[in-house]
N, C-alpha and C. Protein backbone atom coordinates (compact mmCIF):
# COMPACT_ATOMS: atom_id res chain seq x y z
N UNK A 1 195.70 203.34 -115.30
CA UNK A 1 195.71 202.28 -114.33
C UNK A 1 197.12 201.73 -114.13
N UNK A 2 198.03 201.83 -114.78
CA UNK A 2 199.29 201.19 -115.09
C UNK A 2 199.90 202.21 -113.64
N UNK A 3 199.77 203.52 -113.88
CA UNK A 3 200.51 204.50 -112.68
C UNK A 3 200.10 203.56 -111.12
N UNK A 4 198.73 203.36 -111.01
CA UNK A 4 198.14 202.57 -109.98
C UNK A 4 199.38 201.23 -109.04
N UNK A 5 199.04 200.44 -110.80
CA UNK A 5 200.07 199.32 -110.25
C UNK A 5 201.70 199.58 -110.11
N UNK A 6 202.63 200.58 -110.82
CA UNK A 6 203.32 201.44 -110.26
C UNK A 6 203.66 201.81 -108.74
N UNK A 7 202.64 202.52 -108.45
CA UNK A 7 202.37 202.88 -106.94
C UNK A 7 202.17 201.95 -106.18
N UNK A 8 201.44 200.34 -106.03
CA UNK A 8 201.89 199.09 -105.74
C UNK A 8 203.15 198.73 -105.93
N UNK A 9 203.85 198.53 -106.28
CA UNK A 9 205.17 197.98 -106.37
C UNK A 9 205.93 198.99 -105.82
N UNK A 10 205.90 200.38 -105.58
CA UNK A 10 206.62 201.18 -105.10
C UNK A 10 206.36 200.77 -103.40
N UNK A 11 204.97 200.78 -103.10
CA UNK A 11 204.69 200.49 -101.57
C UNK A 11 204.65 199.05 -101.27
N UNK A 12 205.47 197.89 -102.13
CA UNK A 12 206.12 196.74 -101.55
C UNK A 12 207.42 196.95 -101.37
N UNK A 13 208.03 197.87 -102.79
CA UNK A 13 209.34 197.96 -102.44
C UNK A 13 209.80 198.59 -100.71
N UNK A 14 208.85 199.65 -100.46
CA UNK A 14 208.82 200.43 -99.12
C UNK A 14 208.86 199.37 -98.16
N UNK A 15 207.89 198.20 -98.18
CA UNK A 15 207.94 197.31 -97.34
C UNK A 15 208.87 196.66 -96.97
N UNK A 16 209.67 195.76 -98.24
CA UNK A 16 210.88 195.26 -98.14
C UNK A 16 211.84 196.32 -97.19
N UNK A 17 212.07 197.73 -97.86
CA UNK A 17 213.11 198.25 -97.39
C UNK A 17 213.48 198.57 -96.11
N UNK A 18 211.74 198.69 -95.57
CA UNK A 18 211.91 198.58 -93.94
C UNK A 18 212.56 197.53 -93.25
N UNK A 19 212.97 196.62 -93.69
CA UNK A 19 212.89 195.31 -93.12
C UNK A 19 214.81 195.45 -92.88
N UNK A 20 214.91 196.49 -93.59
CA UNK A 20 216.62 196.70 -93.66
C UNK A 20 217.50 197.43 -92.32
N UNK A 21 218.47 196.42 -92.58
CA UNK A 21 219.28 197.13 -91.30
C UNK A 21 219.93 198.24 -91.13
N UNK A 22 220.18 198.79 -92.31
CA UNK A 22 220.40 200.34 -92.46
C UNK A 22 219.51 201.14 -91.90
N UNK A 23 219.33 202.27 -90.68
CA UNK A 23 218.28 202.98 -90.43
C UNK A 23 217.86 203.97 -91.70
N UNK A 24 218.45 204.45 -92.64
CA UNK A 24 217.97 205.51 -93.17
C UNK A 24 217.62 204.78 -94.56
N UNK A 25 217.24 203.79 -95.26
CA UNK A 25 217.17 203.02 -95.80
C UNK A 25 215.51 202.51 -95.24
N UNK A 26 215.71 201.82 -93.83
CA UNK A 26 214.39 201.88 -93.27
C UNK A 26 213.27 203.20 -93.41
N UNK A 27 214.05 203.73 -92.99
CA UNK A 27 213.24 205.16 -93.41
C UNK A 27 212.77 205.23 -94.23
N UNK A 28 213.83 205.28 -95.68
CA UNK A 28 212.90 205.49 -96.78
C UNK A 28 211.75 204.40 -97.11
N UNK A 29 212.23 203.39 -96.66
CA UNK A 29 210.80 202.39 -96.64
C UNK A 29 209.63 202.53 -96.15
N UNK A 30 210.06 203.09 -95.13
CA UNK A 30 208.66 203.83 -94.29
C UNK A 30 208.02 204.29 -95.38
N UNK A 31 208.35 205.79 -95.57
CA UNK A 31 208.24 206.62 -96.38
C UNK A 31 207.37 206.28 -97.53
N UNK A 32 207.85 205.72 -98.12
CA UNK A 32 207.49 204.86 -99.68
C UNK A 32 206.38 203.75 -99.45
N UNK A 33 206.23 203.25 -98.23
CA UNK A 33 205.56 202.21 -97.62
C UNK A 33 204.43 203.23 -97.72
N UNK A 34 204.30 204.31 -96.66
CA UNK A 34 203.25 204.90 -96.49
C UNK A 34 202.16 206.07 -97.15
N UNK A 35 203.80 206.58 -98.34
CA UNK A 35 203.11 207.88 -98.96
C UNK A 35 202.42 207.18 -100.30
N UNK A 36 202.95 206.12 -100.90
CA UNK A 36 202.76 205.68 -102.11
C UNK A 36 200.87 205.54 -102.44
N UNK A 37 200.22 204.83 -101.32
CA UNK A 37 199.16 204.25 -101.77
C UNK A 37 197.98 205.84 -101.33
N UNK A 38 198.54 206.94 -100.99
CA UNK A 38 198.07 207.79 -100.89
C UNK A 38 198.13 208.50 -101.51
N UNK A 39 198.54 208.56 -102.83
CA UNK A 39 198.66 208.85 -103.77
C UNK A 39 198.07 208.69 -104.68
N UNK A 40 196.96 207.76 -104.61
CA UNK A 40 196.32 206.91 -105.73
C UNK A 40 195.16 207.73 -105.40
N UNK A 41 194.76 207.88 -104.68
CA UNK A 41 193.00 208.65 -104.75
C UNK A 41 193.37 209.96 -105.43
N UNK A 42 194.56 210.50 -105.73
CA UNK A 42 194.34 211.92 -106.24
C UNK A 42 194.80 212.17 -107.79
N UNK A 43 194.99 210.49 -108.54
CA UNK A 43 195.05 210.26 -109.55
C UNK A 43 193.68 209.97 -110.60
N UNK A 44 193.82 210.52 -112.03
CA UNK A 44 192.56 210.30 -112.78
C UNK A 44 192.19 208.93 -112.63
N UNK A 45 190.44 208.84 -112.79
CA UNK A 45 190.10 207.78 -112.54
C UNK A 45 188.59 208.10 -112.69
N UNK A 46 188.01 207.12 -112.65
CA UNK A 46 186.09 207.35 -112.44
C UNK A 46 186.29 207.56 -111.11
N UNK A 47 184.90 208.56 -111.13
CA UNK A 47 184.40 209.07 -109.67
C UNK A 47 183.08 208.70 -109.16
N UNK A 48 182.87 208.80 -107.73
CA UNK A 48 181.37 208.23 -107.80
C UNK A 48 180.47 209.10 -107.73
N UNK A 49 179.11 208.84 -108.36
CA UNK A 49 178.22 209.52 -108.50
C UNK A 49 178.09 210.67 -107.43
N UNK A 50 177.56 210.14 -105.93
CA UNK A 50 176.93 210.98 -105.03
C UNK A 50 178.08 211.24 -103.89
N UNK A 51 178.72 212.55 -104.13
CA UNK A 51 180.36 212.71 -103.88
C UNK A 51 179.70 213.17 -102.39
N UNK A 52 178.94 213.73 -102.00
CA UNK A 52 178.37 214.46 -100.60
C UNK A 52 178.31 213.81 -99.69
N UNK A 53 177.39 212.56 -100.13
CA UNK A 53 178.10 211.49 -99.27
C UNK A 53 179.37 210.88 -98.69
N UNK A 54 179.57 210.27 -99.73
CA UNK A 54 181.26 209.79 -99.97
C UNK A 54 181.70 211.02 -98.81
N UNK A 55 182.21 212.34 -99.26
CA UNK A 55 182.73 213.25 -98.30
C UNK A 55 182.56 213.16 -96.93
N UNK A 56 180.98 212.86 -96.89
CA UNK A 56 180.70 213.20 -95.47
C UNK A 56 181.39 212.12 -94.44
N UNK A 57 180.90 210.96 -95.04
CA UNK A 57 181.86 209.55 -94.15
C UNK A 57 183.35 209.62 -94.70
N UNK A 58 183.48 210.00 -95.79
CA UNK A 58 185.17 210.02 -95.49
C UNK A 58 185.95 211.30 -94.31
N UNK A 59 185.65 212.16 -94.64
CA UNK A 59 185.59 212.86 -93.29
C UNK A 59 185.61 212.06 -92.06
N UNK A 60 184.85 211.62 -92.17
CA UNK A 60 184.44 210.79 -90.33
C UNK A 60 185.80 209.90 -90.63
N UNK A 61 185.63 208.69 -91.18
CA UNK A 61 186.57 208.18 -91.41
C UNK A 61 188.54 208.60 -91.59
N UNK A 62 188.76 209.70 -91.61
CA UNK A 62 190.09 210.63 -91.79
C UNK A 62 189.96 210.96 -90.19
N UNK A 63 189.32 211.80 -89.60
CA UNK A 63 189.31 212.44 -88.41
C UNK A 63 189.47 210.45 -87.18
N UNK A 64 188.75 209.82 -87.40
CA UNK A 64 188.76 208.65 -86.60
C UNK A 64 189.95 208.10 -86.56
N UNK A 65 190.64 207.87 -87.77
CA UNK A 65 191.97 207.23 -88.31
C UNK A 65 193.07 208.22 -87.81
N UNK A 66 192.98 209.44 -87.94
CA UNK A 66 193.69 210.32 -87.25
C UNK A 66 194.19 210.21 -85.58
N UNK A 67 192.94 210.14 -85.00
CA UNK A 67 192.71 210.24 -83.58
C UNK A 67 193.43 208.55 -83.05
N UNK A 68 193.12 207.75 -84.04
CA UNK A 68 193.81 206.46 -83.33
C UNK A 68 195.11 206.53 -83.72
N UNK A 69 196.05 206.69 -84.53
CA UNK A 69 196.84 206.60 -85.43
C UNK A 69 197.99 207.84 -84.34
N UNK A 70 197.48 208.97 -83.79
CA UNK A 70 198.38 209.84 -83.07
C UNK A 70 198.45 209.27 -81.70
N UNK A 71 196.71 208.63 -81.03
CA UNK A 71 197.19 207.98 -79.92
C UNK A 71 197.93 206.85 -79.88
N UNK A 72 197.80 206.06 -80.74
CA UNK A 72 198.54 205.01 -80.66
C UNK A 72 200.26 204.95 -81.13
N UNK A 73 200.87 206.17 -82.11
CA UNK A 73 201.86 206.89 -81.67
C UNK A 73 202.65 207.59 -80.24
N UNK A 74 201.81 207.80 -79.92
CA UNK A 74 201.94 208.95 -78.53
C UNK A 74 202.15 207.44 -77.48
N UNK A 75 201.75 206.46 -77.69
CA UNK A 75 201.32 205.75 -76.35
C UNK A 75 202.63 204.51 -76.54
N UNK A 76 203.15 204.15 -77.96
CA UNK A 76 203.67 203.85 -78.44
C UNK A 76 205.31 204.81 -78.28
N UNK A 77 205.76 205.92 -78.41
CA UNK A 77 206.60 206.60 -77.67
C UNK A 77 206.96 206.58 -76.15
N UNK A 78 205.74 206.63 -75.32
CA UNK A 78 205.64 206.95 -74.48
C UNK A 78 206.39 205.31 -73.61
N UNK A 79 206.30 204.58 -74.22
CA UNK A 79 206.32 202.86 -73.53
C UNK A 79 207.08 202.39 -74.41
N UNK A 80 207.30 202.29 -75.52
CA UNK A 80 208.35 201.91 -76.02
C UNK A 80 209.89 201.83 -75.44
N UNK A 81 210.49 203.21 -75.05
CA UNK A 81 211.57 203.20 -74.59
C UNK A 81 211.82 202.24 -73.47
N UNK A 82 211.24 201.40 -72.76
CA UNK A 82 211.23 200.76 -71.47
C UNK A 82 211.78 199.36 -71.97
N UNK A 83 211.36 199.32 -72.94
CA UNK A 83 212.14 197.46 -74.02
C UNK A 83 210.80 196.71 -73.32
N UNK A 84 209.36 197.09 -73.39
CA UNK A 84 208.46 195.94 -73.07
C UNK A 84 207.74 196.22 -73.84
N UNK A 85 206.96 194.95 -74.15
CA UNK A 85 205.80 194.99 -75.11
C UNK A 85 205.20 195.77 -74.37
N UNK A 86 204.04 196.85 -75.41
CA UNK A 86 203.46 197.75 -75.27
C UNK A 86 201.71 197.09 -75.02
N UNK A 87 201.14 197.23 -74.37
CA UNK A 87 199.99 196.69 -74.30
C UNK A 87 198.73 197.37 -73.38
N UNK A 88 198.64 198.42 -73.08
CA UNK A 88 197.65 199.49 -72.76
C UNK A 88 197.57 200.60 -74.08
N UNK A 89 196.49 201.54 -73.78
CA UNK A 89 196.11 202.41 -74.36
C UNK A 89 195.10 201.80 -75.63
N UNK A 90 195.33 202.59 -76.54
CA UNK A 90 194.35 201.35 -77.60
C UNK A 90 195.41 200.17 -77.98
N UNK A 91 196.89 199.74 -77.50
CA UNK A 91 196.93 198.30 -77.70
C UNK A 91 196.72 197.32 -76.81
N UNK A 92 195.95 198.11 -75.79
CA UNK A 92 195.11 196.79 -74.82
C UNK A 92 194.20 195.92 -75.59
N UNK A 93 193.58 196.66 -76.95
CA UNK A 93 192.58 195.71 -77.66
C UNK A 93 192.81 195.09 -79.33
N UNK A 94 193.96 196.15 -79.38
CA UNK A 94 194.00 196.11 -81.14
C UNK A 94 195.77 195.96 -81.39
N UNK A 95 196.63 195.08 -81.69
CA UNK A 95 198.17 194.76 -81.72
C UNK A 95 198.39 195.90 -83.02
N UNK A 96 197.40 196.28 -83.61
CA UNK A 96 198.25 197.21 -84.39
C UNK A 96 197.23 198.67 -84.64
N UNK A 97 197.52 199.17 -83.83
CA UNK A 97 195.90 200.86 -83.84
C UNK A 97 196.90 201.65 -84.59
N UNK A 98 197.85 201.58 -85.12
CA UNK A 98 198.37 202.41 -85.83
C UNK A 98 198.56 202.25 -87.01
N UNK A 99 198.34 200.90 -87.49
CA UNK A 99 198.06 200.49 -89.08
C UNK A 99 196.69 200.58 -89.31
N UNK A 100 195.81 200.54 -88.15
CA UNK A 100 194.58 200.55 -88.09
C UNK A 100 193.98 202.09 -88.39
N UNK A 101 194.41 202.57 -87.96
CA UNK A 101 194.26 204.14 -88.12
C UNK A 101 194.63 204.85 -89.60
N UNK A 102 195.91 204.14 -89.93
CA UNK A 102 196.54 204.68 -91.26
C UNK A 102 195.59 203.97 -92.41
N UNK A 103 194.95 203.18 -92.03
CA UNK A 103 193.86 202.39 -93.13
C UNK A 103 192.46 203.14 -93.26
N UNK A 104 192.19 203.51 -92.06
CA UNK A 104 190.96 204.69 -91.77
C UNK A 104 191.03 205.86 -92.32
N UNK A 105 192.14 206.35 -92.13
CA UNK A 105 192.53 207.52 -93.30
C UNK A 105 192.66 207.63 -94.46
N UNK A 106 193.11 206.68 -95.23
CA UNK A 106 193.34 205.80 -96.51
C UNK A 106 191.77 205.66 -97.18
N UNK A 107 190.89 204.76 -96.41
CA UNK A 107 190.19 204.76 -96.67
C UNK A 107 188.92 205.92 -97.16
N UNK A 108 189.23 206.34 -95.77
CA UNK A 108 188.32 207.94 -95.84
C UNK A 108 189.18 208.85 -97.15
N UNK A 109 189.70 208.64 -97.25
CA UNK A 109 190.73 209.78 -98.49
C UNK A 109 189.84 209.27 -99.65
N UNK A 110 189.76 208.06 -99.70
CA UNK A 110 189.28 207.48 -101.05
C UNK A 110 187.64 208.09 -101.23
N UNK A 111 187.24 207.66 -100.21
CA UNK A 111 185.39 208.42 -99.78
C UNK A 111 185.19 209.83 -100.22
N UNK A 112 186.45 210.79 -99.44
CA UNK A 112 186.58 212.29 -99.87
C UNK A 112 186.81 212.52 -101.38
N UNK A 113 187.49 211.53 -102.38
CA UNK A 113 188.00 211.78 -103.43
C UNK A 113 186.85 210.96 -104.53
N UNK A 114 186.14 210.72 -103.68
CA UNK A 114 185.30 209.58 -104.24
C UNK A 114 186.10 208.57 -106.01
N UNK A 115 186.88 207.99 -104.70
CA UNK A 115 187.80 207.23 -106.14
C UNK A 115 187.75 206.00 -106.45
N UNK A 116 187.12 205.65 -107.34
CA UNK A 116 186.84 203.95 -107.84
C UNK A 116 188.02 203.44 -107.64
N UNK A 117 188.67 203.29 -108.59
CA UNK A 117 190.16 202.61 -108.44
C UNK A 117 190.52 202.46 -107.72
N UNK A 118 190.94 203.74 -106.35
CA UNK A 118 192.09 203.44 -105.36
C UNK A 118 190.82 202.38 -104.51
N UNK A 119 190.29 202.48 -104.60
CA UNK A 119 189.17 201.36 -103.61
C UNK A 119 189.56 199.73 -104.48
N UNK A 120 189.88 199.53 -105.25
CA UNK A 120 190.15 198.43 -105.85
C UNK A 120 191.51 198.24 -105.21
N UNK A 121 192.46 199.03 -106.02
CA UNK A 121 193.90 199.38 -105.61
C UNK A 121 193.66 198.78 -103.59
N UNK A 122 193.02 199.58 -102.86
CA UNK A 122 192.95 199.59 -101.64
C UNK A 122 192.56 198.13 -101.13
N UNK A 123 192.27 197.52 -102.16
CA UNK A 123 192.41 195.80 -101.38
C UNK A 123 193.80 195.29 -101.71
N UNK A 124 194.39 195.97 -102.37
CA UNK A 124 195.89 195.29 -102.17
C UNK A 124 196.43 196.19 -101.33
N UNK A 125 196.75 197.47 -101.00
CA UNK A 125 196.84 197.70 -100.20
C UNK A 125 196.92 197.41 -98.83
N UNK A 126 195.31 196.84 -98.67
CA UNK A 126 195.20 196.16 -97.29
C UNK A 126 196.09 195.05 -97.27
N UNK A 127 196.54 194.43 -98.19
CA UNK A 127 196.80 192.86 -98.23
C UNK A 127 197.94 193.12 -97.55
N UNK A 128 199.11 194.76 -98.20
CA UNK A 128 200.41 194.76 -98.17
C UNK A 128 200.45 194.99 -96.25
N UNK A 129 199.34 195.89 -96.13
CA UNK A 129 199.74 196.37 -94.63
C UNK A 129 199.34 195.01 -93.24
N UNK A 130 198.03 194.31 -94.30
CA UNK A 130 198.05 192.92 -93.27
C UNK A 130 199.42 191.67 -92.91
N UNK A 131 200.19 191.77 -94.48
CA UNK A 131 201.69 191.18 -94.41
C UNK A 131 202.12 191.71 -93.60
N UNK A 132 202.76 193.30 -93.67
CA UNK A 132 203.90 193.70 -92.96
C UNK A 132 203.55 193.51 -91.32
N UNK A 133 202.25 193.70 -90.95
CA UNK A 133 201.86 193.18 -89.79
C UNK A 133 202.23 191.75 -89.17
N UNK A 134 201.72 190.86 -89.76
CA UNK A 134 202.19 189.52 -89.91
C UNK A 134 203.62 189.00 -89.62
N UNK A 135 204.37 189.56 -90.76
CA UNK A 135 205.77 189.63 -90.28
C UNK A 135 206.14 190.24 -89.13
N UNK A 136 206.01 191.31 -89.42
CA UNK A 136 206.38 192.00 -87.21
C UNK A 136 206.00 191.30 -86.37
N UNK A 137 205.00 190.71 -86.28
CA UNK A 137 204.69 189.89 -85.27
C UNK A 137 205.55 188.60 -85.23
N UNK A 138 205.46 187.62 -86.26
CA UNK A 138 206.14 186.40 -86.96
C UNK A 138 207.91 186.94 -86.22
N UNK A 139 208.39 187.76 -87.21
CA UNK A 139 209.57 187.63 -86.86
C UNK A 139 210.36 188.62 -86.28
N UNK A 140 209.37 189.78 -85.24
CA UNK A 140 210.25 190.50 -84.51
C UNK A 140 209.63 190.15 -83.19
N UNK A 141 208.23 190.43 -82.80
CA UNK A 141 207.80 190.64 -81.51
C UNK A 141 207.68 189.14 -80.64
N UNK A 142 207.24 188.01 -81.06
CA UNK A 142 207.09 186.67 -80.91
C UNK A 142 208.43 186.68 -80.30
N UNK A 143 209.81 186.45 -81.16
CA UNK A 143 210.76 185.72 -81.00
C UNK A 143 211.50 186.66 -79.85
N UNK A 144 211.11 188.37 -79.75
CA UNK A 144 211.61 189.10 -78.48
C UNK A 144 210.94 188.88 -77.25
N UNK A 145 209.60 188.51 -77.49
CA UNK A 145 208.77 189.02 -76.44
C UNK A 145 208.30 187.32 -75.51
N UNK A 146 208.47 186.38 -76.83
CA UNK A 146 207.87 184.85 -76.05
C UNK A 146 206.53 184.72 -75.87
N UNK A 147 206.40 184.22 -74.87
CA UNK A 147 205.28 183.61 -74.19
C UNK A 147 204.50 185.22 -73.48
N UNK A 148 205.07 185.70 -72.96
CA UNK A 148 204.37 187.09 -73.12
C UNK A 148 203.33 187.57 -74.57
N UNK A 149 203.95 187.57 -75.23
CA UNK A 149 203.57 187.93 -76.51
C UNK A 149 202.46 186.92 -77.39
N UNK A 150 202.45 185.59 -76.83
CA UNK A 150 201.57 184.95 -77.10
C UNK A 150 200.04 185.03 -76.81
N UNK A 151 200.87 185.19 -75.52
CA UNK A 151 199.00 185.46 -74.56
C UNK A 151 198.43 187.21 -74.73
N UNK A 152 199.37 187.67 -75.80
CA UNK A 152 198.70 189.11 -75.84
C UNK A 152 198.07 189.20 -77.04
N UNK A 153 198.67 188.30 -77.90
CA UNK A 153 198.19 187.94 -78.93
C UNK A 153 196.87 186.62 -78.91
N UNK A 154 196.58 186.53 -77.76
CA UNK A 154 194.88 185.58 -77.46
C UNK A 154 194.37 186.34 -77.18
N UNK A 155 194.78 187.45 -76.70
CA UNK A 155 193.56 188.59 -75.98
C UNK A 155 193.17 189.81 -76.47
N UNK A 156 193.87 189.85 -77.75
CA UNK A 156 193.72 191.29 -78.62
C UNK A 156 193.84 190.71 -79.87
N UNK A 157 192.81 191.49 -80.79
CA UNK A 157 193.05 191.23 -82.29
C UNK A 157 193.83 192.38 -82.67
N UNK A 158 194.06 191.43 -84.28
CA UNK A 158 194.82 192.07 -85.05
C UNK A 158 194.47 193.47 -85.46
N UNK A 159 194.16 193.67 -85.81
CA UNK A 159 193.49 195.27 -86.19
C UNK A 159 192.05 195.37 -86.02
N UNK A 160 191.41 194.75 -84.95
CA UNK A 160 190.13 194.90 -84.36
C UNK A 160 189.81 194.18 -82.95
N UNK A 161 189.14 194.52 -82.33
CA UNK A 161 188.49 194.07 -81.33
C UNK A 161 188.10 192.85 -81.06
N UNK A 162 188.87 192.33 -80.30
CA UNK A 162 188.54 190.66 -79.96
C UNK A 162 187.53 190.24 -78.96
């Protein structure tokens, strides 16, 4: 369990590092942000009983998280370059389908691996990716975007459907 909390502190450190003005520095934050807690379902641990299950919805869950996670990449490329908040495709409803997606996968990994722990582990997890959300909003998109950004933020949730 100690490797677990390890792998936590590695994917805050990732967090922090994004936040850096160095691009390749950011990077590795990414990186470390994102590979760390995916790592934990393929570590020893208790497993759950009825794995067929577990598989079958984690499956669903990986393929769903997938599908939002590339569109909301793709749509996110595609509009980004213009310098405007992005707000069609799936972020007409959800300010973040791409943390949303990477949690669906996460999740489903844990289902496929049927892994006690990282499901424990995976509420801090969530906690770290609901912060870094928080902050982006708090102190990048708000203070670029204004009053725009307010009213997009009344009309779309955070990582769900408003």
């Amino acid at each position: 369990m100690l490797l677990q909390f390890i792998l936590i502190g590695v994917c805050l450190l990732g967090m922090a590092l994004m936040w850096a003005k160095n691009l390749r520095l950011a990077q590795l934050g990414f990186v470390l942000w994102v590979a760390a807690p995916w790592i934990m379902p393929f570590m020893e641990q208790p497993r759950f009983w009825d794995i067929a299950i577990w598989q079958m919805w984690g499956a669903v869950a990986i393929a769903g998280g997938l599908v939002l996670a590339v569109w909301a990449t793709l749509q996110l490329k595609k509009e980004a370059s213009s310098g405007k908040l992005v707000m069609t495709g799936p972020y007409k409803h959800i300010r973040h389908p791409l943390y949303l997606g990477l949690v669906f996968v996460y999740v489903g990994l844990c289902w496929v691996m049927s892994a006690i722990y990282s499901f424990y582990f995976g509420l801090i997890v969530l906690a770290i990716i609901w912060l870094q959300a928080y902050l982006e909003e708090k102190i990048y998109l708000a203070p670029k975007f204004g009053d725009e950004f307010i009213n997009y933020k009344k009309a779309s949730g955070m990582f769900w459907f408003k």
